[in-house]
Protein backbone atom coordinates (compact mmCIF):
# COMPACT_ATOMS: atom_id res chain seq x y z
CA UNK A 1 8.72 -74.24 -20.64
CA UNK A 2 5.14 -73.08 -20.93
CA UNK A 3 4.09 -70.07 -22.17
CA UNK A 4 2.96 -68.79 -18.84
CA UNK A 5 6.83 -68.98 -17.66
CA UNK A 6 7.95 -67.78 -20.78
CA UNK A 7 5.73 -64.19 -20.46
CA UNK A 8 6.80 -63.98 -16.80
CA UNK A 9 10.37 -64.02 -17.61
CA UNK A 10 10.12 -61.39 -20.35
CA UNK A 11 7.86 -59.41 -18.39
CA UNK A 12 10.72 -59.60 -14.96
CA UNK A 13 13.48 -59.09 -17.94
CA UNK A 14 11.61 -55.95 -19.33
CA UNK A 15 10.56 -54.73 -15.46
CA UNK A 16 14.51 -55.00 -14.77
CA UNK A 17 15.72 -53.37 -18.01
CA UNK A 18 13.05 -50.34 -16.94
CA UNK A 19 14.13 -49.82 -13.80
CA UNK A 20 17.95 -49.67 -14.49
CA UNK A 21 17.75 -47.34 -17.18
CA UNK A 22 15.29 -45.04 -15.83
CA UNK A 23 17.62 -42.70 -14.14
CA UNK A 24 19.52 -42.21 -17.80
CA UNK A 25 16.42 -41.45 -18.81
CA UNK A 26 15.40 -38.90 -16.24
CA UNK A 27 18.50 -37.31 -16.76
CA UNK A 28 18.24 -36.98 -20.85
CA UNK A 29 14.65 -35.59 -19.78
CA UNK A 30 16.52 -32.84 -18.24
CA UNK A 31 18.89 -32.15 -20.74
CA UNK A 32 16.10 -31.99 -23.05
CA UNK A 33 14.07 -29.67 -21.04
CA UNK A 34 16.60 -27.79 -19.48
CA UNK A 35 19.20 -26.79 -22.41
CA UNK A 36 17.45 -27.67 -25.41
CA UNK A 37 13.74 -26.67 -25.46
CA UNK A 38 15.04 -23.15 -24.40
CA UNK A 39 17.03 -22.90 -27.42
CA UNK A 40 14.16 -24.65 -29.79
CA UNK A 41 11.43 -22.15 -28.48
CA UNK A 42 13.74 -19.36 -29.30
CA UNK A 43 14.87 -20.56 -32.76
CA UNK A 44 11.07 -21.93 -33.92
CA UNK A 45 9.61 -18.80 -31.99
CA UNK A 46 7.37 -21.31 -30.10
CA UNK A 47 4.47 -19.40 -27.79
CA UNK A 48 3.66 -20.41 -24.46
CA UNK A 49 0.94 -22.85 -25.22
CA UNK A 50 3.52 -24.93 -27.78
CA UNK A 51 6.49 -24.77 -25.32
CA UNK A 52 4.35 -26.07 -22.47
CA UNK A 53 2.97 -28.73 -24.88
CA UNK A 54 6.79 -30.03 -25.33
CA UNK A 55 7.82 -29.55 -21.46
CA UNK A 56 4.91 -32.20 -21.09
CA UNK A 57 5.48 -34.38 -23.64
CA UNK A 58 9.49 -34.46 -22.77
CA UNK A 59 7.71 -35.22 -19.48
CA UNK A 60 6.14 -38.24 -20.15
CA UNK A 61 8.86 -41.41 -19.77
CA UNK A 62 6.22 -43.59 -21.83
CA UNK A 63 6.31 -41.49 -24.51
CA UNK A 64 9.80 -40.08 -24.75
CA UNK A 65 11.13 -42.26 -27.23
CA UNK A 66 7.79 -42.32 -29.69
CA UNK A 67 7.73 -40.16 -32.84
CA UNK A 68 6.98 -36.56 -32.20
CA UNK A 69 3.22 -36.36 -33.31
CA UNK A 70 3.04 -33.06 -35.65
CA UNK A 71 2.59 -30.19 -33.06
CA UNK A 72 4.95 -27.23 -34.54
């Protein structure tokens, strides 16, 4: 098998994998921003610019599962 063939079948592996796990994922973004940012802003006394900042970020399926860059 070629290389070529090799990167294609990852690539339709990872494309698959994405797409059947993206509905979990929409649905921890809501958890997130639903029940816990409320709860965070309140105990870390976050202002409106900060909270909106994490609403985004939560937001953002590419960067969900990154590190948290220092915000707070």
């Amino acid at each position: 098998m070629d290389i070529h063939s090799l990167l294609r079948t990852n690539c339709e592996n990872l494309i698959e994998q994405y797409n059947s796990n993206l509905d979990v994922v929409h649905a921890l973004q809501a958890t997130f921003t639903d029940e816990i940012l409320p709860d965070l802003q309140q105990e870390l006394q976050l202002d409106d610019e900060s909270t909106q900042w994490a609403r985004d970020w939560l937001q953002d399926t590419g960067k969900l599962f990154n590190p948290i860059p220092h915000r707070f």
